[in-house]
PDB file of N, CA and C in Angstrom:
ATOM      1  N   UNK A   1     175.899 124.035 108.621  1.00  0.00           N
ATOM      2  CA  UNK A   1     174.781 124.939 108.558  1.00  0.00           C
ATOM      3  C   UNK A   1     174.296 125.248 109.956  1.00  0.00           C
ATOM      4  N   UNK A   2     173.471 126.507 109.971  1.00  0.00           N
ATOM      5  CA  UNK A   2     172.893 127.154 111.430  1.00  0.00           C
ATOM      6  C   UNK A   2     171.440 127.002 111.117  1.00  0.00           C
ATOM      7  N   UNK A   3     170.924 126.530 112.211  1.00  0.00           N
ATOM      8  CA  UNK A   3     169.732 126.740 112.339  1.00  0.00           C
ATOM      9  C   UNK A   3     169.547 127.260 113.461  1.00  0.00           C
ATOM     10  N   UNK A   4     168.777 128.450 113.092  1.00  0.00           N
ATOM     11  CA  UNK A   4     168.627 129.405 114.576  1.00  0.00           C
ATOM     12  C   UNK A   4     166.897 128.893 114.702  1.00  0.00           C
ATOM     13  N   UNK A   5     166.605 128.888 115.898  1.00  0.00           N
ATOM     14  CA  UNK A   5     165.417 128.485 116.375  1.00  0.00           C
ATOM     15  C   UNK A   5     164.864 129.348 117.876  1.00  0.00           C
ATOM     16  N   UNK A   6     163.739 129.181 118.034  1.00  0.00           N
ATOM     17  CA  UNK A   6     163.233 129.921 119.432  1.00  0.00           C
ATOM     18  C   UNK A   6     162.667 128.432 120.016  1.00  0.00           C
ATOM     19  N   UNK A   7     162.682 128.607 121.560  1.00  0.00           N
ATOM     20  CA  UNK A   7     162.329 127.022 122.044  1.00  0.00           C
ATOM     21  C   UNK A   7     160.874 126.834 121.890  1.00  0.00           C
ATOM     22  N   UNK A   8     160.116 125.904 121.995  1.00  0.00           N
ATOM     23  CA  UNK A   8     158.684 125.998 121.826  1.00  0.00           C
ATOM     24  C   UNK A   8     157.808 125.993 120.788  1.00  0.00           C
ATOM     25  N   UNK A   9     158.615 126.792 119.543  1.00  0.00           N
ATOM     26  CA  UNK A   9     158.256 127.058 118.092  1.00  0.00           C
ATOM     27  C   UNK A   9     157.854 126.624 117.402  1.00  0.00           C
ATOM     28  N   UNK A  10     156.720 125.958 117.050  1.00  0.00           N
ATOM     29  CA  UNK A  10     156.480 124.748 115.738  1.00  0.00           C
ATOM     30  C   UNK A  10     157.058 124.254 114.755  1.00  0.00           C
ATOM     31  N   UNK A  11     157.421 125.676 114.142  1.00  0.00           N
ATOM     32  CA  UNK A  11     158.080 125.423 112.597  1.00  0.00           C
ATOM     33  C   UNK A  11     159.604 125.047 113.218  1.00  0.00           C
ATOM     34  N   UNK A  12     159.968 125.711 114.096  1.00  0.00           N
ATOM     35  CA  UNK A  12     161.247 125.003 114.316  1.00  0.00           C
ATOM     36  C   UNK A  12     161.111 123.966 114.489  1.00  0.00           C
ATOM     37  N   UNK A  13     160.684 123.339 115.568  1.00  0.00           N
ATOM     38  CA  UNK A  13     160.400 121.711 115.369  1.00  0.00           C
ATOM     39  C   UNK A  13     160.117 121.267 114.631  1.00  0.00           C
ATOM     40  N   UNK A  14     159.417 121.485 113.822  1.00  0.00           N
ATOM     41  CA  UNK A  14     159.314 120.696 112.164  1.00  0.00           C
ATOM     42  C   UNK A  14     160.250 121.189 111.475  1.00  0.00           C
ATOM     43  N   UNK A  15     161.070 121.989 111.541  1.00  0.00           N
ATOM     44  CA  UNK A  15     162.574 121.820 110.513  1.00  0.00           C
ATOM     45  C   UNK A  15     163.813 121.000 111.509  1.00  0.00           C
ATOM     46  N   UNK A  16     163.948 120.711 112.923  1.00  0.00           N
ATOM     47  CA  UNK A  16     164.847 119.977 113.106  1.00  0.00           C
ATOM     48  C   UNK A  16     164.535 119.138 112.833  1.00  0.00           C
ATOM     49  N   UNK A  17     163.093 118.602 112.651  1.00  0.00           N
ATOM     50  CA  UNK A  17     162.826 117.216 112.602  1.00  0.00           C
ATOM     51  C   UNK A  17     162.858 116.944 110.924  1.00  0.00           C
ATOM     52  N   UNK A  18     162.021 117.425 109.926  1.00  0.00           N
ATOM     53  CA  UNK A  18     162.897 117.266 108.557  1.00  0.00           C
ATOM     54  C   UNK A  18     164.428 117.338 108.097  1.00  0.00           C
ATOM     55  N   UNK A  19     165.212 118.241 109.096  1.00  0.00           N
ATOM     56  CA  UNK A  19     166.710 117.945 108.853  1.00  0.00           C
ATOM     57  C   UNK A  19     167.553 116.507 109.328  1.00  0.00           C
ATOM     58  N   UNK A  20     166.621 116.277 110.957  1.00  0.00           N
ATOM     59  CA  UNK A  20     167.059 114.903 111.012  1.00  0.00           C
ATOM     60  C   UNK A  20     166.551 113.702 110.121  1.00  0.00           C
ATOM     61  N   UNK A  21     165.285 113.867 109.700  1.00  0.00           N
ATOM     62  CA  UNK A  21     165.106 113.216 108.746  1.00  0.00           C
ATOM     63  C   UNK A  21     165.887 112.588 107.219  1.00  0.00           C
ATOM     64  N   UNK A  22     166.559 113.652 106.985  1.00  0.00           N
ATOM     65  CA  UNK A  22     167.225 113.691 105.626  1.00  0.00           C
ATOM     66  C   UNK A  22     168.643 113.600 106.121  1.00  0.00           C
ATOM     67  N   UNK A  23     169.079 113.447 107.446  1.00  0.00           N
ATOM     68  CA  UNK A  23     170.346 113.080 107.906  1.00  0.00           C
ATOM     69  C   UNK A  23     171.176 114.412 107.475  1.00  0.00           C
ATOM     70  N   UNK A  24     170.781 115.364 107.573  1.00  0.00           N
ATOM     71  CA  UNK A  24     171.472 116.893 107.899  1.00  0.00           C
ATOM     72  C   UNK A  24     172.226 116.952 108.820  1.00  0.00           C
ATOM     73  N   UNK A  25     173.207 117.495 108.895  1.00  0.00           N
ATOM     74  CA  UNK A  25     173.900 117.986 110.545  1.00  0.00           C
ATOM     75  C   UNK A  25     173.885 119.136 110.186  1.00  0.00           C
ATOM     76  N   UNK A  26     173.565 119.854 111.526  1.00  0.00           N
ATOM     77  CA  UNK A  26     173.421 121.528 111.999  1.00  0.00           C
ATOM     78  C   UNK A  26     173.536 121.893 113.281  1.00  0.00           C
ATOM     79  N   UNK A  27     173.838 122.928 113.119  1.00  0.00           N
ATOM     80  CA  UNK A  27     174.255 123.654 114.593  1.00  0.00           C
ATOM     81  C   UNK A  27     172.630 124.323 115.079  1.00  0.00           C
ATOM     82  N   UNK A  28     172.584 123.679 116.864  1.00  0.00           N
ATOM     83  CA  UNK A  28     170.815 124.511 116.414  1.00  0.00           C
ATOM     84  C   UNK A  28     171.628 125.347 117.477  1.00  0.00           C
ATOM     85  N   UNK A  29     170.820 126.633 117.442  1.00  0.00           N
ATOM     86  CA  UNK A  29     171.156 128.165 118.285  1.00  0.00           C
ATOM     87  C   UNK A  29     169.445 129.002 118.565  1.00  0.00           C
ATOM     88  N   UNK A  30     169.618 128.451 119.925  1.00  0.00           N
ATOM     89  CA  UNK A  30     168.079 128.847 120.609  1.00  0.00           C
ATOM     90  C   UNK A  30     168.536 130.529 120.464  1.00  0.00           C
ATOM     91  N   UNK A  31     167.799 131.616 119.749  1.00  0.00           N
ATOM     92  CA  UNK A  31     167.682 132.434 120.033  1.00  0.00           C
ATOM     93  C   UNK A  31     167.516 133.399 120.880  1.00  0.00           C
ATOM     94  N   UNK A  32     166.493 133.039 121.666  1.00  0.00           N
ATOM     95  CA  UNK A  32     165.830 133.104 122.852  1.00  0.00           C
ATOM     96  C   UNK A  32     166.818 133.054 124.233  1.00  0.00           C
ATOM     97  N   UNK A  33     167.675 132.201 124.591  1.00  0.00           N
ATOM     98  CA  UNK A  33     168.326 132.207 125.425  1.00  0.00           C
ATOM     99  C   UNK A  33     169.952 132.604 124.937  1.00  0.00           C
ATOM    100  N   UNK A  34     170.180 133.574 123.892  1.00  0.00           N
ATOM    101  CA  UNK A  34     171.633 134.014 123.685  1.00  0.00           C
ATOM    102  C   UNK A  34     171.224 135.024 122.758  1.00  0.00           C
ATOM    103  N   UNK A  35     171.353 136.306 123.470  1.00  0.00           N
ATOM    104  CA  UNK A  35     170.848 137.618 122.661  1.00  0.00           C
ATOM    105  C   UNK A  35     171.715 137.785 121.575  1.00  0.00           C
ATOM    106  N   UNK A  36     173.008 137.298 121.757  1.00  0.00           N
ATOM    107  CA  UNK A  36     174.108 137.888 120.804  1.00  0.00           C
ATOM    108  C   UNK A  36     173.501 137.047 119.290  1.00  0.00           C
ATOM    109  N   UNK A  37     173.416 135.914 119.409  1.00  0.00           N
ATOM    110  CA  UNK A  37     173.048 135.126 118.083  1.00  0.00           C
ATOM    111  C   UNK A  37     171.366 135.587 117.771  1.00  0.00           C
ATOM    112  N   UNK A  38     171.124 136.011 118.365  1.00  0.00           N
ATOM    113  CA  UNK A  38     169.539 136.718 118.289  1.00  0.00           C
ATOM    114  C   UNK A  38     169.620 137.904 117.455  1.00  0.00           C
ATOM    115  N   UNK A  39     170.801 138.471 117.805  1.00  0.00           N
ATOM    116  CA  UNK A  39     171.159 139.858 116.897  1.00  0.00           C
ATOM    117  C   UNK A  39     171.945 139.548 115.242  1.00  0.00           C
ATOM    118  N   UNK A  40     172.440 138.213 115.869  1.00  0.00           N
ATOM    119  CA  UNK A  40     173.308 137.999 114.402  1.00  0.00           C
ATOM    120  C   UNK A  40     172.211 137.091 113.544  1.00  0.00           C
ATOM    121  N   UNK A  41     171.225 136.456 114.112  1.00  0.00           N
ATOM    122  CA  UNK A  41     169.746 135.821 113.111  1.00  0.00           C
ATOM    123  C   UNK A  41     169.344 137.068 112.503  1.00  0.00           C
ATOM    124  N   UNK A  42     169.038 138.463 113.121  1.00  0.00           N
ATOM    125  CA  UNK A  42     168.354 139.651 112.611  1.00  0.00           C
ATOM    126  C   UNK A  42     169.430 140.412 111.497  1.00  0.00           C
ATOM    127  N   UNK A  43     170.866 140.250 111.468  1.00  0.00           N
ATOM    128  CA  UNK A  43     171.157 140.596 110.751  1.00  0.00           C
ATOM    129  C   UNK A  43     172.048 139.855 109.183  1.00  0.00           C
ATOM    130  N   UNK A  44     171.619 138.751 109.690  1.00  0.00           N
ATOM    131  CA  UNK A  44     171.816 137.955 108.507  1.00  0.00           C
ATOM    132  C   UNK A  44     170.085 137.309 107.602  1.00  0.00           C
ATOM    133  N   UNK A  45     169.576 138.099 108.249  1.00  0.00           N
ATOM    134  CA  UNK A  45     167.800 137.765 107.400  1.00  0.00           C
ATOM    135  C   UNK A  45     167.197 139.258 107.831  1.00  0.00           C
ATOM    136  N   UNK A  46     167.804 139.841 108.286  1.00  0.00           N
ATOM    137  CA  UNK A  46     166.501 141.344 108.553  1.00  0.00           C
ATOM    138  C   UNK A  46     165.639 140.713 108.629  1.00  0.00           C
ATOM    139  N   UNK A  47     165.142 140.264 109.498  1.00  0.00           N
ATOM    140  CA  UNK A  47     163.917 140.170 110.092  1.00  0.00           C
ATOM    141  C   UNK A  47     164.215 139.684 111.683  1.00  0.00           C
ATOM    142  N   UNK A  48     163.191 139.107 112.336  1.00  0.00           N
ATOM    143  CA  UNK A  48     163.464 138.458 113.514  1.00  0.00           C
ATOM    144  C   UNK A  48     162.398 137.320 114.151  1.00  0.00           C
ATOM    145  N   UNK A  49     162.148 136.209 112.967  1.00  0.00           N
ATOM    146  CA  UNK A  49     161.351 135.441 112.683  1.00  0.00           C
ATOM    147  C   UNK A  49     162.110 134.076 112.505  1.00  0.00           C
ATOM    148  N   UNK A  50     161.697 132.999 113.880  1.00  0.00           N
ATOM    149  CA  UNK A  50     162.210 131.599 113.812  1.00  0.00           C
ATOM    150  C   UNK A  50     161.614 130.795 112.675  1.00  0.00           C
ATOM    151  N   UNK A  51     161.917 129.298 112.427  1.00  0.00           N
ATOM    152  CA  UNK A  51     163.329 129.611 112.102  1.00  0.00           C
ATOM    153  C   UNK A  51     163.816 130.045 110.877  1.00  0.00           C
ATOM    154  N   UNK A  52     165.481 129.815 111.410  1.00  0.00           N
ATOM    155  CA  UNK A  52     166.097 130.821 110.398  1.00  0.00           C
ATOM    156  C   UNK A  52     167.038 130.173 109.617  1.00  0.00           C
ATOM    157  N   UNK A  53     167.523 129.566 108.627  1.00  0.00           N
ATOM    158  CA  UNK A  53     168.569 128.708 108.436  1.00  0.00           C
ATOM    159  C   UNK A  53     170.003 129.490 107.453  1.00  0.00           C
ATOM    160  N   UNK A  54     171.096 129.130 108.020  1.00  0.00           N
ATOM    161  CA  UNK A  54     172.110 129.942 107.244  1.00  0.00           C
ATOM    162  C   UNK A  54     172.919 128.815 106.692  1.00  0.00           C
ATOM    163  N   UNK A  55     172.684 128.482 105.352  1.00  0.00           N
ATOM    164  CA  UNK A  55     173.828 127.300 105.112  1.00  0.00           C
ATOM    165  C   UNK A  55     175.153 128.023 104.780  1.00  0.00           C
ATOM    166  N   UNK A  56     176.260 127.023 104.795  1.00  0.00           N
ATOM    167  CA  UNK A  56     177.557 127.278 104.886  1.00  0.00           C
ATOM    168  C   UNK A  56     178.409 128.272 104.152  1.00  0.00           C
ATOM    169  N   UNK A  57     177.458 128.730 102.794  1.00  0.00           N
ATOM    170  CA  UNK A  57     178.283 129.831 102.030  1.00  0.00           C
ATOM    171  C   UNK A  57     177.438 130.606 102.220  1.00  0.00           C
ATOM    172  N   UNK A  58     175.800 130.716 103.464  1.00  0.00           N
ATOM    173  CA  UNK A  58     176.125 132.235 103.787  1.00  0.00           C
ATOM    174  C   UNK A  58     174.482 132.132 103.191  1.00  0.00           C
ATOM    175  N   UNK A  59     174.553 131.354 102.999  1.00  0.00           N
ATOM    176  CA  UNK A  59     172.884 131.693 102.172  1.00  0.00           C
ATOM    177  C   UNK A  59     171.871 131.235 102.902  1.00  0.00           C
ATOM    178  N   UNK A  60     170.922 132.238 103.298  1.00  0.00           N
ATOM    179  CA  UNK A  60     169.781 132.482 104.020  1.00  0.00           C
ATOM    180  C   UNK A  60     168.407 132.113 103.551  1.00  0.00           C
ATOM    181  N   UNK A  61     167.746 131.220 104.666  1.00  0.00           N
ATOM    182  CA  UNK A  61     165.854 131.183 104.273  1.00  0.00           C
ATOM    183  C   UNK A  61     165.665 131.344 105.548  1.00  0.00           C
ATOM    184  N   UNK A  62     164.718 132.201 105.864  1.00  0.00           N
ATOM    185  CA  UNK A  62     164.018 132.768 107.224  1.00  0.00           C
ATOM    186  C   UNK A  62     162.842 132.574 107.163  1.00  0.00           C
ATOM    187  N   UNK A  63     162.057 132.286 107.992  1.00  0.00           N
ATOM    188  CA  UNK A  63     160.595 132.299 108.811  1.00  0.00           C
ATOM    189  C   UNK A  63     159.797 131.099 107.750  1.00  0.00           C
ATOM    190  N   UNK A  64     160.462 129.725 107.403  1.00  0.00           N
ATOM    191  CA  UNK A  64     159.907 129.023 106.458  1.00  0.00           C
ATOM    192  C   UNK A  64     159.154 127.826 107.629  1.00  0.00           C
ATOM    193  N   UNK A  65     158.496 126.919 106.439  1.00  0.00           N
ATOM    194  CA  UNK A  65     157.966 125.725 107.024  1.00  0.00           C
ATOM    195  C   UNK A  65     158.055 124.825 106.636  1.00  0.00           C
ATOM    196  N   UNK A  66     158.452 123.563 106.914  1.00  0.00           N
ATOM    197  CA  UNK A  66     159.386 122.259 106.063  1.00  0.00           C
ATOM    198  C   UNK A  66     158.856 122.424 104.571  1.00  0.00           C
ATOM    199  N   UNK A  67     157.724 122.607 104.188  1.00  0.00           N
ATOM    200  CA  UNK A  67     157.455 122.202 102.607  1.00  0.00           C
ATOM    201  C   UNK A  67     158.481 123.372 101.586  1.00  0.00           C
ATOM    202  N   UNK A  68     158.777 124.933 102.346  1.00  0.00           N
ATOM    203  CA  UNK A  68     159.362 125.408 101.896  1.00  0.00           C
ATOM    204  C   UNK A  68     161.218 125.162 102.366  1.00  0.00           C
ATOM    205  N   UNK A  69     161.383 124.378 103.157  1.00  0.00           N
ATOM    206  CA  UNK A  69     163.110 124.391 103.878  1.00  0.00           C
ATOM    207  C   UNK A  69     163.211 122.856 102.037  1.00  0.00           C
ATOM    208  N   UNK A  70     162.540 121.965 102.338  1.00  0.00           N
ATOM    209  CA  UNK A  70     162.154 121.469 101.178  1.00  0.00           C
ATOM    210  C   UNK A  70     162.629 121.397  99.629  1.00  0.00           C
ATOM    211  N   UNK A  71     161.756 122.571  99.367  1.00  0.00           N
ATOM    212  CA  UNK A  71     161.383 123.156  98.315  1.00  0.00           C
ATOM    213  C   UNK A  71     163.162 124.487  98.124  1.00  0.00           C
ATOM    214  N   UNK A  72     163.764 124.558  99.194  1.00  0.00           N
ATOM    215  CA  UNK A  72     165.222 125.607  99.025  1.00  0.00           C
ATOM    216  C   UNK A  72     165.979 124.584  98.979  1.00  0.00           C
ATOM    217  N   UNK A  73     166.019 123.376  99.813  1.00  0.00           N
ATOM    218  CA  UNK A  73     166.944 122.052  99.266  1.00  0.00           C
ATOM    219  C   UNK A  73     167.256 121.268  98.044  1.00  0.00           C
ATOM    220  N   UNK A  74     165.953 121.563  97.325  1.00  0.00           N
ATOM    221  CA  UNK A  74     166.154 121.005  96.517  1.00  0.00           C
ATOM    222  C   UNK A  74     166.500 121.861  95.239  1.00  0.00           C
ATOM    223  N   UNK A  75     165.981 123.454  95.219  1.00  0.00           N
ATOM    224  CA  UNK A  75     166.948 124.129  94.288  1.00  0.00           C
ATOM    225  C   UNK A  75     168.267 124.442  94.430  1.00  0.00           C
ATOM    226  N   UNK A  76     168.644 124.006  95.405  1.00  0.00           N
ATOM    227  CA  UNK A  76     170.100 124.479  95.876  1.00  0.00           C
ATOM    228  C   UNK A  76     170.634 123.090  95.692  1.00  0.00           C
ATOM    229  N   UNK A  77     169.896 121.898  95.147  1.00  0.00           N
ATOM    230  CA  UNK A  77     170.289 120.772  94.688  1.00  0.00           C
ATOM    231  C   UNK A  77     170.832 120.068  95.964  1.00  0.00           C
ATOM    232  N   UNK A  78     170.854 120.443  97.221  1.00  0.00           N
ATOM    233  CA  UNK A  78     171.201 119.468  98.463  1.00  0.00           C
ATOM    234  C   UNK A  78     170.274 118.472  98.272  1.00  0.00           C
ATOM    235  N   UNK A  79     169.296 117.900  98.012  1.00  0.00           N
ATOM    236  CA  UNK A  79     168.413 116.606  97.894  1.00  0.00           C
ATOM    237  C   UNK A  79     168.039 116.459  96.482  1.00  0.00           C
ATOM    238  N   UNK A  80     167.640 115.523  96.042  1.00  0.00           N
ATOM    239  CA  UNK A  80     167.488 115.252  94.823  1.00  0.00           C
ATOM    240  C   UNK A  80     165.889 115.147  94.705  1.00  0.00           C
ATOM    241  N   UNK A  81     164.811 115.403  93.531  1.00  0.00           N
ATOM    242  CA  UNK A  81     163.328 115.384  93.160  1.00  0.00           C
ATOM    243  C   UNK A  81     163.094 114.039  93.492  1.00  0.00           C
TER     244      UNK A  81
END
């Protein structure tokens, strides 16, 4: 999985830190310092709002905050209730 992030960001920091929490591995991709993945965050979420997460078959949650990164883990059944 991708997690695109901007440096500084809150919510990004609180989703690397709930992913390390739950022992996730992800690719993080500062936005901010690599325009090209800046363009490919905007066109895999239309929008242009950190962070951004793309898991592996492609499926997108943008501009969330751990209770919602959360709350997509667990309907997508990656963590259990």
């Amino acid at each position: 999985m991708k997690l695109y992030i901007k440096e500084g960001c809150p919510w990004c920091e609180e989703a690397e830190a709930w992913l390390e929490e739950h022992n996730f591995t992800y690719e993080r991709i500062d936005v901010l310092s690599d325009p090209v993945a800046y363009a490919e965050m905007k066109r895999i979420s239309n929008q242009t709002k950190a962070p951004t997460l793309e898991l592996d078959d492609g499926q997108v949650l943008a501009d969330f905050d751990a209770d919602e990164l959360e709350d997509f883990f667990r309907h997508k059944g990656l963590i259990e209730d």
